[in-house]
PDB file of N, CA and C in Angstrom:
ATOM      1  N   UNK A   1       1.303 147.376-109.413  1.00  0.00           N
ATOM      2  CA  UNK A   1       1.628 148.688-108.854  1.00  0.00           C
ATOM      3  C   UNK A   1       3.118 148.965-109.033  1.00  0.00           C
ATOM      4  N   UNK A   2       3.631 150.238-109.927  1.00  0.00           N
ATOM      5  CA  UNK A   2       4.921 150.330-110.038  1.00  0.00           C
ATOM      6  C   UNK A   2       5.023 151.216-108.815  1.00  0.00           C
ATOM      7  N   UNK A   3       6.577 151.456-108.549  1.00  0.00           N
ATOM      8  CA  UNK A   3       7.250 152.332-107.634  1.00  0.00           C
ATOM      9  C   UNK A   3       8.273 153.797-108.107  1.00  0.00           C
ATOM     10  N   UNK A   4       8.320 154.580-107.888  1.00  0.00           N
ATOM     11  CA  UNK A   4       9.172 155.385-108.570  1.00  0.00           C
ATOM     12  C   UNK A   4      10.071 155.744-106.967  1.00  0.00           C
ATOM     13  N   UNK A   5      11.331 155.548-107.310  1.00  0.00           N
ATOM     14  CA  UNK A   5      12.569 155.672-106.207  1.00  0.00           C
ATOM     15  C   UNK A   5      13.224 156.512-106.696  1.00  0.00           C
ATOM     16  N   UNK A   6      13.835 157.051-105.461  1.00  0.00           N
ATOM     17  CA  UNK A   6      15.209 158.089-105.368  1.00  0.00           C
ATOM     18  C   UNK A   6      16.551 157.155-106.146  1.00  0.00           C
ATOM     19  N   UNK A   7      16.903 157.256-106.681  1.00  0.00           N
ATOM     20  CA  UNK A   7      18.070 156.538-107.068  1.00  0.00           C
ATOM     21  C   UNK A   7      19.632 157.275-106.218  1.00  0.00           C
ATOM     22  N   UNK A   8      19.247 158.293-105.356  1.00  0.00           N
ATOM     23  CA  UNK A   8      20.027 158.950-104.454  1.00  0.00           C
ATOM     24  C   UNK A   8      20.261 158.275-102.827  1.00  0.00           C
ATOM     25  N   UNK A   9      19.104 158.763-102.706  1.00  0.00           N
ATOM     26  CA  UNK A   9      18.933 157.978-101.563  1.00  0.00           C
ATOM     27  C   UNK A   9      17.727 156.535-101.328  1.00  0.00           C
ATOM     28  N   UNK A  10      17.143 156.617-102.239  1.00  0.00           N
ATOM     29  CA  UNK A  10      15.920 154.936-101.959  1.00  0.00           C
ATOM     30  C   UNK A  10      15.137 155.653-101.317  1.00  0.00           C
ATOM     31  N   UNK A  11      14.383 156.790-101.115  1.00  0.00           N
ATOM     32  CA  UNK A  11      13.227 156.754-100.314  1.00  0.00           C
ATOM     33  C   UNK A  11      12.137 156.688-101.710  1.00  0.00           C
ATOM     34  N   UNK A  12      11.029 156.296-101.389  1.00  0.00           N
ATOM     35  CA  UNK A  12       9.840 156.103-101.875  1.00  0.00           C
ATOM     36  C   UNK A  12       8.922 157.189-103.075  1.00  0.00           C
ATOM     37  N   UNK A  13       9.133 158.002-103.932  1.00  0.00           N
ATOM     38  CA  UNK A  13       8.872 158.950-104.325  1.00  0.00           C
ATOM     39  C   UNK A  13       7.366 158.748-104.671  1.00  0.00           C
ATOM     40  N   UNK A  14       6.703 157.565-105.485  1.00  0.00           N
ATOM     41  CA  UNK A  14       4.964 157.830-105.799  1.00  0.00           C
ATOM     42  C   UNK A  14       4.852 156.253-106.185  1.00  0.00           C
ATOM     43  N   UNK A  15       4.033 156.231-106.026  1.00  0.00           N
ATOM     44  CA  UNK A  15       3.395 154.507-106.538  1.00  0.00           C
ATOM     45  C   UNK A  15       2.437 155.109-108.285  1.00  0.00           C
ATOM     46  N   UNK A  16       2.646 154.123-108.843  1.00  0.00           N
ATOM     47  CA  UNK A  16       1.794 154.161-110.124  1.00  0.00           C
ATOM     48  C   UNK A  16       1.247 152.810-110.322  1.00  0.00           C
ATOM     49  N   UNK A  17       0.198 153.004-111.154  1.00  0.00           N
ATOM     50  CA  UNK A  17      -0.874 151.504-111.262  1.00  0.00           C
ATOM     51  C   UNK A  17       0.234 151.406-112.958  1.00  0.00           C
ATOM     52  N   UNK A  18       0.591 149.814-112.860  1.00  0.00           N
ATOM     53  CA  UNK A  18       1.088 149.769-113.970  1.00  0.00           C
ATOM     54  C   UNK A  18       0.629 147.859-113.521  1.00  0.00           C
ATOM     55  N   UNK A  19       0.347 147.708-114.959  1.00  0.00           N
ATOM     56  CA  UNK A  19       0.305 145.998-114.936  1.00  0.00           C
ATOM     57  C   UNK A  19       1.332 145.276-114.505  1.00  0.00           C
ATOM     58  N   UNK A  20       2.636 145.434-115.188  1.00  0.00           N
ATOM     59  CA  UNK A  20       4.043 145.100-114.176  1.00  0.00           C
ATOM     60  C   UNK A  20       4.331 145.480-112.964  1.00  0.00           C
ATOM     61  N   UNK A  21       5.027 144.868-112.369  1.00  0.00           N
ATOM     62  CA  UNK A  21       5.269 145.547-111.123  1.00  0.00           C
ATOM     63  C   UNK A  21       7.115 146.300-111.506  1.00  0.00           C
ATOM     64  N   UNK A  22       6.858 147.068-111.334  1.00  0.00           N
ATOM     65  CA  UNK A  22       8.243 148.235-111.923  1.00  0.00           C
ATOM     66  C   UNK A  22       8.647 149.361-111.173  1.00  0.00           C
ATOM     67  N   UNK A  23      10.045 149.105-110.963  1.00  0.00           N
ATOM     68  CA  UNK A  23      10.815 150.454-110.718  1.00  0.00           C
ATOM     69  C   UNK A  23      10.870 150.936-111.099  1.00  0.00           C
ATOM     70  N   UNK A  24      10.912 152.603-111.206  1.00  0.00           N
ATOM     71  CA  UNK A  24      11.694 153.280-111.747  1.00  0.00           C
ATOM     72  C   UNK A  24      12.534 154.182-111.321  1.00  0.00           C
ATOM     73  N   UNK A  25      13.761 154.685-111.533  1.00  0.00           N
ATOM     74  CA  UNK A  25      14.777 155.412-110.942  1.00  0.00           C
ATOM     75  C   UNK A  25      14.462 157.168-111.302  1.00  0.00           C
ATOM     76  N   UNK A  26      14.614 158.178-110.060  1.00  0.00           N
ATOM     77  CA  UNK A  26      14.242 159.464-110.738  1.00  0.00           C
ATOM     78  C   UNK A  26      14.876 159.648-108.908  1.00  0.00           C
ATOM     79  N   UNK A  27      14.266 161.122-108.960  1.00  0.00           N
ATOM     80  CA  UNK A  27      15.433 162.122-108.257  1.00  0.00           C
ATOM     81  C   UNK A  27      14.410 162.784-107.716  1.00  0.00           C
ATOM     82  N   UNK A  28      14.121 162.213-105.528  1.00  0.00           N
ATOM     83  CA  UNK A  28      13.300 163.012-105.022  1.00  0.00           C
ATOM     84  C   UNK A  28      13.741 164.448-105.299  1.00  0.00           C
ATOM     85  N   UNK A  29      12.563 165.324-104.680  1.00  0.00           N
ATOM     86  CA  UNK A  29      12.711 166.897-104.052  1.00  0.00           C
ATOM     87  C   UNK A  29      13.926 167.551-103.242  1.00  0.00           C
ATOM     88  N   UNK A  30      13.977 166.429-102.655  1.00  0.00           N
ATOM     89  CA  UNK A  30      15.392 167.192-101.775  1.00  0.00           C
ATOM     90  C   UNK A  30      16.466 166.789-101.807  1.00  0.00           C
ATOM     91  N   UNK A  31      16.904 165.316-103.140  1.00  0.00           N
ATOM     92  CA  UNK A  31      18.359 165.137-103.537  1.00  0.00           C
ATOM     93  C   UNK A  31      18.282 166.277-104.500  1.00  0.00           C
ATOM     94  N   UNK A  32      17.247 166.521-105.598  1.00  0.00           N
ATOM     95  CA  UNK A  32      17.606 167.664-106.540  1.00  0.00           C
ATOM     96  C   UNK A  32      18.020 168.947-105.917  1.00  0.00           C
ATOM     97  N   UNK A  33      17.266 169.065-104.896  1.00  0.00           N
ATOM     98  CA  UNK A  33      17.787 170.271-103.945  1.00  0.00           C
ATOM     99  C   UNK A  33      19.046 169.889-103.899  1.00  0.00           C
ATOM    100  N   UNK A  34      19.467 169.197-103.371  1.00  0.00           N
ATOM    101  CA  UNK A  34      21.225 168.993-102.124  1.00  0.00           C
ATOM    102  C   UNK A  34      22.256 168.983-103.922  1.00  0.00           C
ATOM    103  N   UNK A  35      21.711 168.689-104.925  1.00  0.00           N
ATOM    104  CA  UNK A  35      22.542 168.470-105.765  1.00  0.00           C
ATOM    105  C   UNK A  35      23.005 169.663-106.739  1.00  0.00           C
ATOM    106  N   UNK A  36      21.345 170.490-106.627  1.00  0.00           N
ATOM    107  CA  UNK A  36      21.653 172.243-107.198  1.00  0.00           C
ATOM    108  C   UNK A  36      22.568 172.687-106.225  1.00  0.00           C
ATOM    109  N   UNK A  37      22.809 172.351-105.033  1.00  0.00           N
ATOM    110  CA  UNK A  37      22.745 173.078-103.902  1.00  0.00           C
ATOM    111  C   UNK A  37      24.501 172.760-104.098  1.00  0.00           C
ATOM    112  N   UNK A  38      24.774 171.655-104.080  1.00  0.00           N
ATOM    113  CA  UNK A  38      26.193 171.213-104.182  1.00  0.00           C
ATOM    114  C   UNK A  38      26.989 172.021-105.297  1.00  0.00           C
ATOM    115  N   UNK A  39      26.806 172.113-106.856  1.00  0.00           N
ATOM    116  CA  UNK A  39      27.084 172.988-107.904  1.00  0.00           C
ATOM    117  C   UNK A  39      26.616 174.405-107.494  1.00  0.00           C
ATOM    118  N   UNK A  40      26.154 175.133-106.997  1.00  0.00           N
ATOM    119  CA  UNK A  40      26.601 176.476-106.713  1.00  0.00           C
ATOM    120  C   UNK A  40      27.256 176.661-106.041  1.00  0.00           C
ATOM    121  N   UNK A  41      28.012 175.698-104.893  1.00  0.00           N
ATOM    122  CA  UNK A  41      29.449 176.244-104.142  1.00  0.00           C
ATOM    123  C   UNK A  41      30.544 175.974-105.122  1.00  0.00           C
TER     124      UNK A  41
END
């Protein structure tokens, strides 16, 4: 069972069936928010 993480903050984003057991780094819903959100001020 892989994991897919916030590389922002570490919360938990989706589990995937993968033969390895694997991270992967990606960008919940609401760091992409806080980060659009940061570049328009």
């Amino acid at each position: 069972m892989g994991t897919i993480v916030c590389r922002h903050c570490d919360s938990i984003i989706e589990h995937f069936e993968d033969e390895k057991v694997i991270v992967q780094y990606s960008e919940c819903v609401r760091c992409s928010e806080d980060m659009t959100d940061e570049h328009d001020h």
